[in-house]
N, C-alpha and C. Protein backbone atom coordinates (compact mmCIF):
# COMPACT_ATOMS: atom_id res chain seq x y z
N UNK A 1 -23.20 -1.51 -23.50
CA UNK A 1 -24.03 -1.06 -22.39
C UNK A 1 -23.36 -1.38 -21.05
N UNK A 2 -22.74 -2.51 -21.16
CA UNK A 2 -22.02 -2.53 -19.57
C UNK A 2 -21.15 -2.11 -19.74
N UNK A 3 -20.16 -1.59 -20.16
CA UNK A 3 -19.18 -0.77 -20.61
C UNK A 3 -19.51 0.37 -19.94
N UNK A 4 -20.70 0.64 -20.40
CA UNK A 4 -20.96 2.35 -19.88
C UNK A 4 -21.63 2.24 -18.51
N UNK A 5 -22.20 1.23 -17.95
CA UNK A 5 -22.65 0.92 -16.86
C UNK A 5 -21.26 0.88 -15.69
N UNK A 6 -20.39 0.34 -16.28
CA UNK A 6 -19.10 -0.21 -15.00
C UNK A 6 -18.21 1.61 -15.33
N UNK A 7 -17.73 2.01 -16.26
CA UNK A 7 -17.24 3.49 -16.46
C UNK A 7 -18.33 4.34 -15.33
N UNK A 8 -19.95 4.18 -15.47
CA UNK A 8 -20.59 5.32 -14.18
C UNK A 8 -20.06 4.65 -13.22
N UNK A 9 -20.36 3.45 -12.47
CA UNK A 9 -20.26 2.57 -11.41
C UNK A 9 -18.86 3.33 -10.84
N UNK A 10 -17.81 3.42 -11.69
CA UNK A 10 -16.30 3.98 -11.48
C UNK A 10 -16.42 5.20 -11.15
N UNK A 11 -16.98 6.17 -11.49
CA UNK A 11 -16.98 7.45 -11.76
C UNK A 11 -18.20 8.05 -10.46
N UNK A 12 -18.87 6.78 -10.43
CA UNK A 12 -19.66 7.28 -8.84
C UNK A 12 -19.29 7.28 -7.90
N UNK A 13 -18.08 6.20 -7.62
CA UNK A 13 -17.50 5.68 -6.68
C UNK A 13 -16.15 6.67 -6.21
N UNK A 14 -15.91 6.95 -7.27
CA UNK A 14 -14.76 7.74 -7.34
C UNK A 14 -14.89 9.22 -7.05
N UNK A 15 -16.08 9.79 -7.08
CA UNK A 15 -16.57 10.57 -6.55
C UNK A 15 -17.01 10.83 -5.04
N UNK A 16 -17.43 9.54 -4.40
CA UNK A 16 -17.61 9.16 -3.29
C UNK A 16 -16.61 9.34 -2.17
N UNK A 17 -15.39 8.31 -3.00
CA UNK A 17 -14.54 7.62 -1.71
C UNK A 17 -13.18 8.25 -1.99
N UNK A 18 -12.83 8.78 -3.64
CA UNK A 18 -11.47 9.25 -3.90
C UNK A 18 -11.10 10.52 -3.88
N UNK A 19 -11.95 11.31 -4.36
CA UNK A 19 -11.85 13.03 -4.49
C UNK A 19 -11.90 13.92 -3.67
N UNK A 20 -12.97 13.48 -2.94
CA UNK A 20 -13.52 14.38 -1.69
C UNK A 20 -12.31 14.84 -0.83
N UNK A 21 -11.94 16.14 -0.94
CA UNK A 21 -11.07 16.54 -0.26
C UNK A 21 -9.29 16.42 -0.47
N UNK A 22 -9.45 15.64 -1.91
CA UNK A 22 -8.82 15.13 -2.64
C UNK A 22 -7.67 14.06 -1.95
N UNK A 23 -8.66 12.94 -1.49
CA UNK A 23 -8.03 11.95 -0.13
C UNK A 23 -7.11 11.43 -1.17
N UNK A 24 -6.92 11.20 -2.21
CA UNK A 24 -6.13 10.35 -2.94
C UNK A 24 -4.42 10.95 -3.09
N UNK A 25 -4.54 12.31 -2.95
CA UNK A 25 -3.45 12.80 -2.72
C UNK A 25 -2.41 13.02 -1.52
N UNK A 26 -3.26 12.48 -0.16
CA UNK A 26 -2.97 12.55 0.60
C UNK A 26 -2.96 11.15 1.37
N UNK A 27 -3.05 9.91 0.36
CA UNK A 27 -2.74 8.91 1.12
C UNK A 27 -0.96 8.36 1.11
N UNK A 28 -0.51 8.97 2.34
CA UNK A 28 0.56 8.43 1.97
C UNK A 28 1.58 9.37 2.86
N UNK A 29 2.75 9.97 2.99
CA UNK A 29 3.41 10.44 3.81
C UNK A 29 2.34 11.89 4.13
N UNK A 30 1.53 12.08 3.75
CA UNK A 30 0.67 13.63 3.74
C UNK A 30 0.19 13.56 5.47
N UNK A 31 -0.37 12.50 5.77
CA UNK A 31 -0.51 12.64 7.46
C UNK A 31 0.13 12.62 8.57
N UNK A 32 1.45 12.17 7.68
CA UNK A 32 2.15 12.40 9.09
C UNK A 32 2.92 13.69 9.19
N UNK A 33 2.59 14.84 8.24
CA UNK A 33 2.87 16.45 8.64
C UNK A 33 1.93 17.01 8.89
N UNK A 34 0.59 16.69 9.02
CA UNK A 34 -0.60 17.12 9.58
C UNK A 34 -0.22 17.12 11.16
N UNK A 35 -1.12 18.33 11.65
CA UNK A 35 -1.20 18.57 12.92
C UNK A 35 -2.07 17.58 13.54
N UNK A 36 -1.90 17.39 15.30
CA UNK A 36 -3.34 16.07 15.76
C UNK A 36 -4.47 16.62 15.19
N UNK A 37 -4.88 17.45 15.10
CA UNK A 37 -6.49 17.80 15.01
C UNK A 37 -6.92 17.40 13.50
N UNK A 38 -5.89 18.03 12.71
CA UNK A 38 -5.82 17.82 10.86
C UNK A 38 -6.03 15.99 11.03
N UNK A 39 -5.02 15.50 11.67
CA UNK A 39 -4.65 14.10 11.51
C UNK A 39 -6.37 13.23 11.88
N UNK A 40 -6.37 13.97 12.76
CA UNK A 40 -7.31 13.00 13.58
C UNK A 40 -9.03 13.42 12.78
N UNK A 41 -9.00 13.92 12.22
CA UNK A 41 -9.84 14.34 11.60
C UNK A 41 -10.68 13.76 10.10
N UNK A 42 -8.38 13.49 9.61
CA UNK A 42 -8.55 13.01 8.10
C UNK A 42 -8.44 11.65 8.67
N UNK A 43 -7.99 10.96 9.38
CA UNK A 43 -8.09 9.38 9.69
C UNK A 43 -9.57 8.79 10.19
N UNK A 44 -10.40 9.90 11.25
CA UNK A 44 -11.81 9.92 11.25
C UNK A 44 -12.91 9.29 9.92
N UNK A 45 -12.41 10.44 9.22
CA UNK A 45 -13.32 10.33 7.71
C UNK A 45 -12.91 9.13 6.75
N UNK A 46 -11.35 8.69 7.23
CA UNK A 46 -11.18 7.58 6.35
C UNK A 46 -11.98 6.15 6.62
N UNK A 47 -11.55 6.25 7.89
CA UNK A 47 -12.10 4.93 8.85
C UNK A 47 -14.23 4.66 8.67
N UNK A 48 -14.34 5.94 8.35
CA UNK A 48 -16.18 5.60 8.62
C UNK A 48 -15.92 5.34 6.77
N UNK A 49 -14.86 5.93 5.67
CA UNK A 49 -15.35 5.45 4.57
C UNK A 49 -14.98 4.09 4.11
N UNK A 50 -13.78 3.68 4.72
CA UNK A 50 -13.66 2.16 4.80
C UNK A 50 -14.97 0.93 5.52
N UNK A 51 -15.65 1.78 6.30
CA UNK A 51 -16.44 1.14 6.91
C UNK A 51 -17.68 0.71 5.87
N UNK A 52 -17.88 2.31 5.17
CA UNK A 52 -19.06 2.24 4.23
C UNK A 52 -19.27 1.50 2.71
N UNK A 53 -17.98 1.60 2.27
CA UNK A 53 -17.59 1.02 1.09
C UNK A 53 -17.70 -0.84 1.08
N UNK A 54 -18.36 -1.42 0.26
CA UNK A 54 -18.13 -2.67 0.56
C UNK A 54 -17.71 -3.47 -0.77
N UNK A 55 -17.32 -4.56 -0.34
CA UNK A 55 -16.37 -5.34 -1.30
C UNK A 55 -16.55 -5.43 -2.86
N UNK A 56 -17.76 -5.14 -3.51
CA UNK A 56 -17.65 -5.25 -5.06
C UNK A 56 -17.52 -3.69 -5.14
N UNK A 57 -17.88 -3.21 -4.64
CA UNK A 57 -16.89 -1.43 -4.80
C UNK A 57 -15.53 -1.29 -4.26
N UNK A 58 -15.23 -2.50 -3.75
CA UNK A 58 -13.31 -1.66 -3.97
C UNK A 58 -12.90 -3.03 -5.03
N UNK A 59 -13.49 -3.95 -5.38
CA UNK A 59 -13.20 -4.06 -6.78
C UNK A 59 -13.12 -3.10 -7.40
N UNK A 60 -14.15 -2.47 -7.58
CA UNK A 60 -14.45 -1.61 -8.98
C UNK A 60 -13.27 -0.33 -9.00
N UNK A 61 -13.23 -0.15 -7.54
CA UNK A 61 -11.90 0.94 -7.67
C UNK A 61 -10.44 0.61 -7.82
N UNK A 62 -10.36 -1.09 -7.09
CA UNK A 62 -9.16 -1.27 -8.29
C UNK A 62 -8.97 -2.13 -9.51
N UNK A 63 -9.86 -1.61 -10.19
CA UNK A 63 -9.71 -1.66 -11.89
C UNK A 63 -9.79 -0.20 -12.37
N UNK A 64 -9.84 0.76 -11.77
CA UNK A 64 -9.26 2.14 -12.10
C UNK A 64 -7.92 2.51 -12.02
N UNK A 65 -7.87 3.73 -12.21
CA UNK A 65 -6.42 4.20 -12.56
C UNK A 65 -5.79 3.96 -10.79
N UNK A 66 -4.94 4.73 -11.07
CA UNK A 66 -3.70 4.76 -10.01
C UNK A 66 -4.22 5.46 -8.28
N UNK A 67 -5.04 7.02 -8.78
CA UNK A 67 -6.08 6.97 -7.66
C UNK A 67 -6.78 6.39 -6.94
N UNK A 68 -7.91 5.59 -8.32
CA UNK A 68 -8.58 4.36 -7.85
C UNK A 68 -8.16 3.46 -6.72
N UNK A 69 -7.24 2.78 -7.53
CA UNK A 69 -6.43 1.76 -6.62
C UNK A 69 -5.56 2.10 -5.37
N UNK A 70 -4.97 3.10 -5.47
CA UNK A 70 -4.12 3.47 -4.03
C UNK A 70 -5.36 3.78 -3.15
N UNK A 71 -6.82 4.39 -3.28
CA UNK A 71 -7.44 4.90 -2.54
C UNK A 71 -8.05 3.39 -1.42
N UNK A 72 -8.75 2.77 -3.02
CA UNK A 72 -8.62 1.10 -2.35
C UNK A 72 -8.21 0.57 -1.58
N UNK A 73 -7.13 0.58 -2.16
CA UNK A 73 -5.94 -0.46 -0.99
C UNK A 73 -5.78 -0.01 0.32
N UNK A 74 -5.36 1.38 0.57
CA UNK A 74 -6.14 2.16 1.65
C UNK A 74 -7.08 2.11 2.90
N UNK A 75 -8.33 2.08 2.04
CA UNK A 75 -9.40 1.65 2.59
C UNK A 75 -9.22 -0.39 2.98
N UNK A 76 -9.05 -0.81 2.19
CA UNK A 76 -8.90 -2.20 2.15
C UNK A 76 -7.84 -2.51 3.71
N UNK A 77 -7.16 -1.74 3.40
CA UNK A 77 -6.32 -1.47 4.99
C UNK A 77 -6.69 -1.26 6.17
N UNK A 78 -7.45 -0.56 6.04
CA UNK A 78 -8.00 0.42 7.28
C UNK A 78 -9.02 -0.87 7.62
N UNK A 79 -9.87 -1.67 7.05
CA UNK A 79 -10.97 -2.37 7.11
C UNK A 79 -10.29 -3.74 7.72
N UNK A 80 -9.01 -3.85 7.25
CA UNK A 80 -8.12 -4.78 7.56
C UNK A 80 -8.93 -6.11 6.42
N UNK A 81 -9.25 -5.85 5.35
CA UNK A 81 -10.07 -7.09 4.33
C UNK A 81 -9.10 -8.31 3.58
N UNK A 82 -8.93 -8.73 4.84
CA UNK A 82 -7.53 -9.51 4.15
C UNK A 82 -8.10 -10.44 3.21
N UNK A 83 -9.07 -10.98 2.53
CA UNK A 83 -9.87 -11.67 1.46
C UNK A 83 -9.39 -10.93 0.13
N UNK A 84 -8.42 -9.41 0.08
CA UNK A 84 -8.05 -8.81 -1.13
C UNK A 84 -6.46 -9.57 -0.91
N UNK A 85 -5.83 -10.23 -0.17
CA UNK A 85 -4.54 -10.20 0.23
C UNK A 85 -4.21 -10.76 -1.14
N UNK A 86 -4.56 -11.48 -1.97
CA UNK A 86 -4.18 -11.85 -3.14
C UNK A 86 -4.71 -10.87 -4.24
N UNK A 87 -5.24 -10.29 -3.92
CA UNK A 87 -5.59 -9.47 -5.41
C UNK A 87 -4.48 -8.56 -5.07
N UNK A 88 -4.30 -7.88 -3.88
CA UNK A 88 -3.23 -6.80 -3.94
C UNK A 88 -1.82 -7.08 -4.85
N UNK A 89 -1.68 -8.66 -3.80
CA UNK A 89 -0.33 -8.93 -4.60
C UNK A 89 -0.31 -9.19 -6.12
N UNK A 90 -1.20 -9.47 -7.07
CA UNK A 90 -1.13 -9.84 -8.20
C UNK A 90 -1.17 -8.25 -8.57
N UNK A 91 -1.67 -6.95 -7.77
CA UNK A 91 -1.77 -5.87 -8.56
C UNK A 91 0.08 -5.28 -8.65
N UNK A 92 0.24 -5.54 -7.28
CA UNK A 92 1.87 -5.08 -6.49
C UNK A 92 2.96 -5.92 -8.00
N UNK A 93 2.53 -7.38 -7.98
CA UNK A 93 3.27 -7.37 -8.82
C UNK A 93 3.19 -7.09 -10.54
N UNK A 94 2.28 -6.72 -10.63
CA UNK A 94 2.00 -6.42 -12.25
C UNK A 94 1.91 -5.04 -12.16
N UNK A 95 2.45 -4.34 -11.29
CA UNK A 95 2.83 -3.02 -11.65
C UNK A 95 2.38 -2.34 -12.97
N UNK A 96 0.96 -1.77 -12.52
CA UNK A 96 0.59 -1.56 -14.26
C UNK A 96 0.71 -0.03 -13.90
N UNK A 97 0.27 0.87 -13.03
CA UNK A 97 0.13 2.37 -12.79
C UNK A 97 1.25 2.90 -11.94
N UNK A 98 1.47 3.88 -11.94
CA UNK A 98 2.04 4.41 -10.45
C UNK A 98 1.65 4.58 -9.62
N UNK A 99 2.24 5.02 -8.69
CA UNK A 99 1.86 5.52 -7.33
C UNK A 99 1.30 5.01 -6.22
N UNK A 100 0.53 3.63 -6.64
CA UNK A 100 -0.03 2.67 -5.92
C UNK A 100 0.40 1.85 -5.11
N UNK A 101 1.64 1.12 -5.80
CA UNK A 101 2.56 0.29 -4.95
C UNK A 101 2.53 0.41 -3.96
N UNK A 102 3.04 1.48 -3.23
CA UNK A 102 3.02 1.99 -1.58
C UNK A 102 2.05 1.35 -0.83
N UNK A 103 0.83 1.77 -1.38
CA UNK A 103 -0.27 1.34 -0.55
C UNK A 103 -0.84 0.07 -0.77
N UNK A 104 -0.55 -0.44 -1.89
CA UNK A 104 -0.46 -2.19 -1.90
C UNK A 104 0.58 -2.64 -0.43
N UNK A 105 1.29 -2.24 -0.87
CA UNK A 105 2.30 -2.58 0.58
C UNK A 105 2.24 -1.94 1.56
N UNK A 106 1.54 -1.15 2.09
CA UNK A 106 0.71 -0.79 3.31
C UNK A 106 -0.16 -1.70 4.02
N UNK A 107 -0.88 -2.18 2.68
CA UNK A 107 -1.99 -2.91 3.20
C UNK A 107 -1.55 -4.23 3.81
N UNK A 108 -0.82 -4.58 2.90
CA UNK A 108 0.09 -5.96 3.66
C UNK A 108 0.80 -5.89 4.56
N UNK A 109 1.26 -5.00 4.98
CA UNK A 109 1.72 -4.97 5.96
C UNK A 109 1.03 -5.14 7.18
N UNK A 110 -0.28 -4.12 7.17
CA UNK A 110 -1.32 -4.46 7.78
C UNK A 110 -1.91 -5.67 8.80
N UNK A 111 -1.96 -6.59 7.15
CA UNK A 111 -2.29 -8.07 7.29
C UNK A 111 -1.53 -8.74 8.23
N UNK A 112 -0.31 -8.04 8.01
CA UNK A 112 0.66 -9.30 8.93
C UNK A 112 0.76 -10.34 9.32
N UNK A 113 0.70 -11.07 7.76
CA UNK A 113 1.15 -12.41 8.10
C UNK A 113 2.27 -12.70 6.98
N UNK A 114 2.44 -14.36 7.30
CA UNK A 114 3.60 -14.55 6.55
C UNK A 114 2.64 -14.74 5.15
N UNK A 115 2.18 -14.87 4.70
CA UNK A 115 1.47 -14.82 3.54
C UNK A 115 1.90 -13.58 2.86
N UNK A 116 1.55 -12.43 3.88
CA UNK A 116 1.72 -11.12 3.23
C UNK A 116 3.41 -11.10 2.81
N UNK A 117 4.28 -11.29 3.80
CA UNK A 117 5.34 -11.54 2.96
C UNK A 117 6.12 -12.12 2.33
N UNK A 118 5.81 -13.31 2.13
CA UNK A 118 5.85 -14.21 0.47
C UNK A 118 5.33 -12.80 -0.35
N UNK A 119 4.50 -12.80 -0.09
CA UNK A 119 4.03 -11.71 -1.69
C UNK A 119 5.09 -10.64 -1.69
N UNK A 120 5.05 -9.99 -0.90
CA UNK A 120 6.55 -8.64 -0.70
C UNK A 120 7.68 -9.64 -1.68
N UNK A 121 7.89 -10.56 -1.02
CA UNK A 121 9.44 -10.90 -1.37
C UNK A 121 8.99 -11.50 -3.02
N UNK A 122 8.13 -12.06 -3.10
CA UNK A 122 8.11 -12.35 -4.73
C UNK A 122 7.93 -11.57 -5.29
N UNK A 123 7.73 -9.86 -4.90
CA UNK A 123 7.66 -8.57 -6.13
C UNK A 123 9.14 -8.22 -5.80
N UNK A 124 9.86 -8.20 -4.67
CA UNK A 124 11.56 -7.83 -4.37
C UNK A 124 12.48 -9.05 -5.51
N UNK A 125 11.83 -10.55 -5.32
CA UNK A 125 12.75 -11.11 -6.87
C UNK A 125 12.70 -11.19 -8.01
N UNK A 126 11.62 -10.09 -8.57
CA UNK A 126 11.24 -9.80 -9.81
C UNK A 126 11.39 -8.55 -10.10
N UNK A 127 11.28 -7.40 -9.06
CA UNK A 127 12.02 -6.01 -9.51
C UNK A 127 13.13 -5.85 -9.20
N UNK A 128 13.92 -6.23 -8.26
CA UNK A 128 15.19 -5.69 -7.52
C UNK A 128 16.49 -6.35 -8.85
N UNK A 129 15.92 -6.92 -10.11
CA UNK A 129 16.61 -8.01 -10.93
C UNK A 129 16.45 -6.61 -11.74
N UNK A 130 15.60 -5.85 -11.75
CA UNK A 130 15.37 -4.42 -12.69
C UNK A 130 15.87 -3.10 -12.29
N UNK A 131 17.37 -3.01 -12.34
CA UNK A 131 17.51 -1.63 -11.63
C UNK A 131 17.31 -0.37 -12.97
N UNK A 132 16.76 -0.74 -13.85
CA UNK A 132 16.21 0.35 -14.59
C UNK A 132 14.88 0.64 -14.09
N UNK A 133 14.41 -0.01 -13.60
CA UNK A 133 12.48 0.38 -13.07
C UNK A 133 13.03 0.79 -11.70
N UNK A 134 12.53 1.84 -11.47
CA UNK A 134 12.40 2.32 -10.14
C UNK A 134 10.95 2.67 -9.70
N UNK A 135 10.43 1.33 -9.42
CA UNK A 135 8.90 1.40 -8.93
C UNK A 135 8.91 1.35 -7.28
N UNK A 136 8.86 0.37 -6.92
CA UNK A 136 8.48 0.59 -5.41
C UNK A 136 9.12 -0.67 -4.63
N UNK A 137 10.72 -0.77 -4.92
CA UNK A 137 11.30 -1.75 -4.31
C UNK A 137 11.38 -1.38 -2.95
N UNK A 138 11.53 -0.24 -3.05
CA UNK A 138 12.40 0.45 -1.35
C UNK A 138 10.64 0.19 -0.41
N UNK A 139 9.46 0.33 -1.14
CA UNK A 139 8.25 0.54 -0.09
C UNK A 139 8.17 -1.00 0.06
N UNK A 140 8.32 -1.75 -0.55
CA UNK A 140 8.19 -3.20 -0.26
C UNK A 140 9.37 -4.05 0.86
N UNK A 141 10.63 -3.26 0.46
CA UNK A 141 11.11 -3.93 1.33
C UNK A 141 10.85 -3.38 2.88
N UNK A 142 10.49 -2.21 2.84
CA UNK A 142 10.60 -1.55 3.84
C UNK A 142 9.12 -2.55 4.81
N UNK A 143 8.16 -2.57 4.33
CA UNK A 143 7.10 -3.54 4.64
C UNK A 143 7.70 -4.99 4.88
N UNK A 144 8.45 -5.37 4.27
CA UNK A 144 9.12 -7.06 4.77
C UNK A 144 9.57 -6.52 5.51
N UNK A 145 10.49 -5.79 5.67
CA UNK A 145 11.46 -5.58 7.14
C UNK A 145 10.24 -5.19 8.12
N UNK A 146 9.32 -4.53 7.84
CA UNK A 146 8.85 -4.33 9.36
C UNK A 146 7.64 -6.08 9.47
N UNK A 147 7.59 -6.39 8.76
CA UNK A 147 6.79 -7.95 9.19
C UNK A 147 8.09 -9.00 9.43
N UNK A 148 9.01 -8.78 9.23
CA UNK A 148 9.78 -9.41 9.20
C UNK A 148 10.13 -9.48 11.12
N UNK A 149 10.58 -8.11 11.61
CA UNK A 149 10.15 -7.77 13.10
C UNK A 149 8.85 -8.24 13.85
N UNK A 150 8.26 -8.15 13.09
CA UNK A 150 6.57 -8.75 13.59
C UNK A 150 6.60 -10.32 14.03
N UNK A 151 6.55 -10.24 12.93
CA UNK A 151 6.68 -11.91 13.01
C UNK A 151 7.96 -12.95 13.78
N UNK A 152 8.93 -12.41 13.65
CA UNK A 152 10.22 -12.92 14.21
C UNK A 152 10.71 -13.78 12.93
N UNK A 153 10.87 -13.22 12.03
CA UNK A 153 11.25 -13.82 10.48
C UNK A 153 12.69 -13.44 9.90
N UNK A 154 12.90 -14.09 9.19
CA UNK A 154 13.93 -13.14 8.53
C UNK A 154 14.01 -13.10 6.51
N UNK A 155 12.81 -12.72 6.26
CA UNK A 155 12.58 -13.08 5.06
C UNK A 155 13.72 -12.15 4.16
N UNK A 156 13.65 -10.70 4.90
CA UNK A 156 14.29 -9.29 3.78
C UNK A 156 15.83 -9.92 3.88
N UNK A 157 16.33 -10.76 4.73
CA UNK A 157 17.61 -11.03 4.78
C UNK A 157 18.87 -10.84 3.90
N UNK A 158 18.03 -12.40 2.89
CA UNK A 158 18.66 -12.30 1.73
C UNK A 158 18.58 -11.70 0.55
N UNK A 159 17.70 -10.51 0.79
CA UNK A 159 18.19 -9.23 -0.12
C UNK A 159 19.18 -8.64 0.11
N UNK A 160 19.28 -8.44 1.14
CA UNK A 160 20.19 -7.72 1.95
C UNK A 160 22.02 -8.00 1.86
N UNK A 161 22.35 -8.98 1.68
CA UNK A 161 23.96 -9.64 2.22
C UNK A 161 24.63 -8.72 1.12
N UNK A 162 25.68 -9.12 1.53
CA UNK A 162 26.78 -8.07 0.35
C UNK A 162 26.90 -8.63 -0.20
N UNK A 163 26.19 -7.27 -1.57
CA UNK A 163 26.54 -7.85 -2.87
C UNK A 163 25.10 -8.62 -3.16
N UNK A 164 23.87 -8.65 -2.61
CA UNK A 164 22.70 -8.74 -2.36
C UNK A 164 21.85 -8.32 -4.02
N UNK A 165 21.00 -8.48 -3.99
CA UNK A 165 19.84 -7.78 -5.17
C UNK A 165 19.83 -6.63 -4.71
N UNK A 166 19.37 -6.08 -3.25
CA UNK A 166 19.15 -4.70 -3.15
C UNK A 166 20.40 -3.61 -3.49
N UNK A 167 21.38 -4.21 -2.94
CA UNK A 167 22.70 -3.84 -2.97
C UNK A 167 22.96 -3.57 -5.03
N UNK A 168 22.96 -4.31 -5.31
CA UNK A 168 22.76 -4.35 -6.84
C UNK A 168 21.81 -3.41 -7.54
N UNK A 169 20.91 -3.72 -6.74
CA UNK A 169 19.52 -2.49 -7.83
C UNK A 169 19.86 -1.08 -7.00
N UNK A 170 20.21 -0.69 -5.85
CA UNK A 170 21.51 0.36 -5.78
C UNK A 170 21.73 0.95 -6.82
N UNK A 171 22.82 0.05 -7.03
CA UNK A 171 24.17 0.48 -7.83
C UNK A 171 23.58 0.95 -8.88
N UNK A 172 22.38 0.19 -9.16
CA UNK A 172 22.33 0.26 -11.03
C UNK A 172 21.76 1.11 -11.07
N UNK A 173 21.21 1.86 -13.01
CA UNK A 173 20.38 3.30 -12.96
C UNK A 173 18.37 2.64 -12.11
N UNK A 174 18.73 3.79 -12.68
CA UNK A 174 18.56 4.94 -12.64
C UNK A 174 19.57 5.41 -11.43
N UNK A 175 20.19 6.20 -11.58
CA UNK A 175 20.82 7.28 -10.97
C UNK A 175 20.37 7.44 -9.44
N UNK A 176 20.58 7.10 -8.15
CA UNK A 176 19.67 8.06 -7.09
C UNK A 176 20.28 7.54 -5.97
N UNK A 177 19.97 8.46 -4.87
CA UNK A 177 20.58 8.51 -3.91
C UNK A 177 19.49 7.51 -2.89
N UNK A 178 19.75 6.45 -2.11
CA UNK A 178 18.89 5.59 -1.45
C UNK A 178 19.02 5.66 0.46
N UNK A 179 18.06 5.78 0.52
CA UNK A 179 18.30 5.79 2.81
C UNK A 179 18.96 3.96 2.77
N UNK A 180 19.60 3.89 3.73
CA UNK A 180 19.50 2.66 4.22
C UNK A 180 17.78 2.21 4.36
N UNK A 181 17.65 0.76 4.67
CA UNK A 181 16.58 -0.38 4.44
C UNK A 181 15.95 0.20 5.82
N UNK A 182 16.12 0.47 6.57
CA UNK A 182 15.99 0.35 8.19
C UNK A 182 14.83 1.69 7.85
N UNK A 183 14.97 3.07 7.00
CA UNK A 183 14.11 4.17 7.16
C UNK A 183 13.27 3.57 6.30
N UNK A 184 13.36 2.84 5.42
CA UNK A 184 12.14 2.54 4.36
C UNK A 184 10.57 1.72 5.73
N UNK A 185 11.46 0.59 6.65
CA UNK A 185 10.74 0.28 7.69
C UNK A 185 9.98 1.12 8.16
N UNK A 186 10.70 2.15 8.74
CA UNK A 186 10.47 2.90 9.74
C UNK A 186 8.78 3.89 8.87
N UNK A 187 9.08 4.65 7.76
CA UNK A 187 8.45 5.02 7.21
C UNK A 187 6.92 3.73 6.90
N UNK A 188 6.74 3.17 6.30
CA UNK A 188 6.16 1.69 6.20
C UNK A 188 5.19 2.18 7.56
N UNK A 189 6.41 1.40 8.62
CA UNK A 189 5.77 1.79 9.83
C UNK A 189 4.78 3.01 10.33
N UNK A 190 5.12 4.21 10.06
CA UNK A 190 4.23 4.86 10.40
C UNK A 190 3.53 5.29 9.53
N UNK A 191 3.27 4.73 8.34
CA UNK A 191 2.03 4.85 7.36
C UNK A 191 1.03 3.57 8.11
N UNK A 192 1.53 2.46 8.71
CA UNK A 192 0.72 1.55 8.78
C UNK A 192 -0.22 1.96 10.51
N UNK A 193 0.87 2.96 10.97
CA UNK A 193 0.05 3.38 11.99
C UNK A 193 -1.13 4.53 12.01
N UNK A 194 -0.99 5.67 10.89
CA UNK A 194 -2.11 5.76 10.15
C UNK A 194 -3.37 5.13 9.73
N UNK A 195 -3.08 3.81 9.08
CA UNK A 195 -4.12 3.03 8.86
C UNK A 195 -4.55 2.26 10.22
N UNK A 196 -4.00 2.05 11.47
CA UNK A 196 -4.60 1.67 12.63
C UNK A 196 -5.28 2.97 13.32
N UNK A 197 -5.12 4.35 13.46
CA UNK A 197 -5.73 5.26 13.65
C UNK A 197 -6.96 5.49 13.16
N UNK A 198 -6.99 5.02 11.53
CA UNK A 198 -8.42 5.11 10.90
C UNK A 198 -9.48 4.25 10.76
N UNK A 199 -8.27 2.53 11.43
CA UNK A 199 -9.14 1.43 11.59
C UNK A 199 -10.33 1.88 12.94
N UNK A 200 -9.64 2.71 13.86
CA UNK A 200 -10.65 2.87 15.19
C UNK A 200 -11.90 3.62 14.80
N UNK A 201 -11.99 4.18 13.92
CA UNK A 201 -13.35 4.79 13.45
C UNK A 201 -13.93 3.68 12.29
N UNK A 202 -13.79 2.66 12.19
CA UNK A 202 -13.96 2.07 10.93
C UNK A 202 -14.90 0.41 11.52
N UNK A 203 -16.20 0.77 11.75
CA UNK A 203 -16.97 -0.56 11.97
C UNK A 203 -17.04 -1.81 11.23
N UNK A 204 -16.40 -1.35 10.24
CA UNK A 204 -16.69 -2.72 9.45
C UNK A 204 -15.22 -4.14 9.25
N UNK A 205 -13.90 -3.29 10.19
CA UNK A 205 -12.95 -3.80 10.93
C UNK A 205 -13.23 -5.55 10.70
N UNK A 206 -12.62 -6.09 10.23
CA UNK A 206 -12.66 -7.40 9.92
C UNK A 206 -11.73 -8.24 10.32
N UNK A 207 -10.47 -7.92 11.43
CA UNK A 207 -10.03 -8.29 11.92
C UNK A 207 -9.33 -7.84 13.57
């Protein structure tokens, strides 16, 4: 019976905060080729649903799939709920779905603190050791490097030196062609300015 109680609970919610307009597909480089009016429109609607959603419902959405959770983290962003700053990272690093990562590391970035990047850098010395997984090293570092600027830190450093982990998970497969560290920032960056666009419509702003 609670089984089938927490599956509706999911499936209401997800109806609510993930589908509509199918926001889940569009969290993520999708706004920044939107026009102002498109932009300002879809960051509008995000910001009042971050506002509306409250904390045992973005639990519940991230213990869903990959939608679920990127939509979450998202919202969790926009709200600025840094009280998830540890659940993100235990999700960032147990990499169980796709597509999510990103916006785990959006959100931290967000946070901006050094907290947030300890967590970055402890998922960079546990994947960047995996150059067969190509999950979401490049969105993580790209988030340390821009807190790393924030803060006046130099955490992404020693990924970085020649001959580095990043430099290494490079080389190794999977096969692919990589930007320098500096666009992964830059990108980072203006996803996280997205989520400050949608924080201004978003009352329930917690920081």
């Amino acid at each position: 019976m609670r089984h089938a109680y927490e599956r509706s609970e999911l499936l209401k919610l997800t109806r609510r905060y993930v589908t509509p307009g199918q926001r889940y597909l569009k969290l993520g480089g999708s706004p920044l080729g939107m026009s102002g009016r498109e932009r300002g429109k879809f960051t509008r609607k995000l910001g009042k649903a971050a506002s509306a959603i409250n904390p045992r419902e973005l639990e519940t959405l991230l213990n869903g799939g990959w939608r679920e959770r990127t939509t979450a983290a998202w919202l969790i962003a926009v709200a600025g709920r840094t009280e998830f700053r540890e659940r993100l990272g235990e999700l960032l690093l147990a990499s169980e779905v796709p597509f999510a990562g990103e916006a785990y590391c959006v959100a931290l970035a967000t946070f901006g603190a050094p907290a947030d990047a300890d967590l970055l850098g402890a998922y960079l010395d546990r994947y960047l050791l995996r150059p067969d997984l190509d999950y979401d090293q490049a969105a993580a570092l790209g988030a340390l490097l821009l807190l790393d600027a924030r803060l006046g830190a130099s955490q992404a450093a020693r990924f970085l030196v020649s001959d580095g982990l990043w430099q290494q998970w490079v080389d190794g497969p999977p096969t692919k062609d990589y930007d320098a560290p500096g666009s992964y920032r830059e990108f980072i960056g203006q996803l996280c300015v997205v989520a400050d666009e949608s924080a201004r419509h978003c009352t329930a702003r917690s920081r």
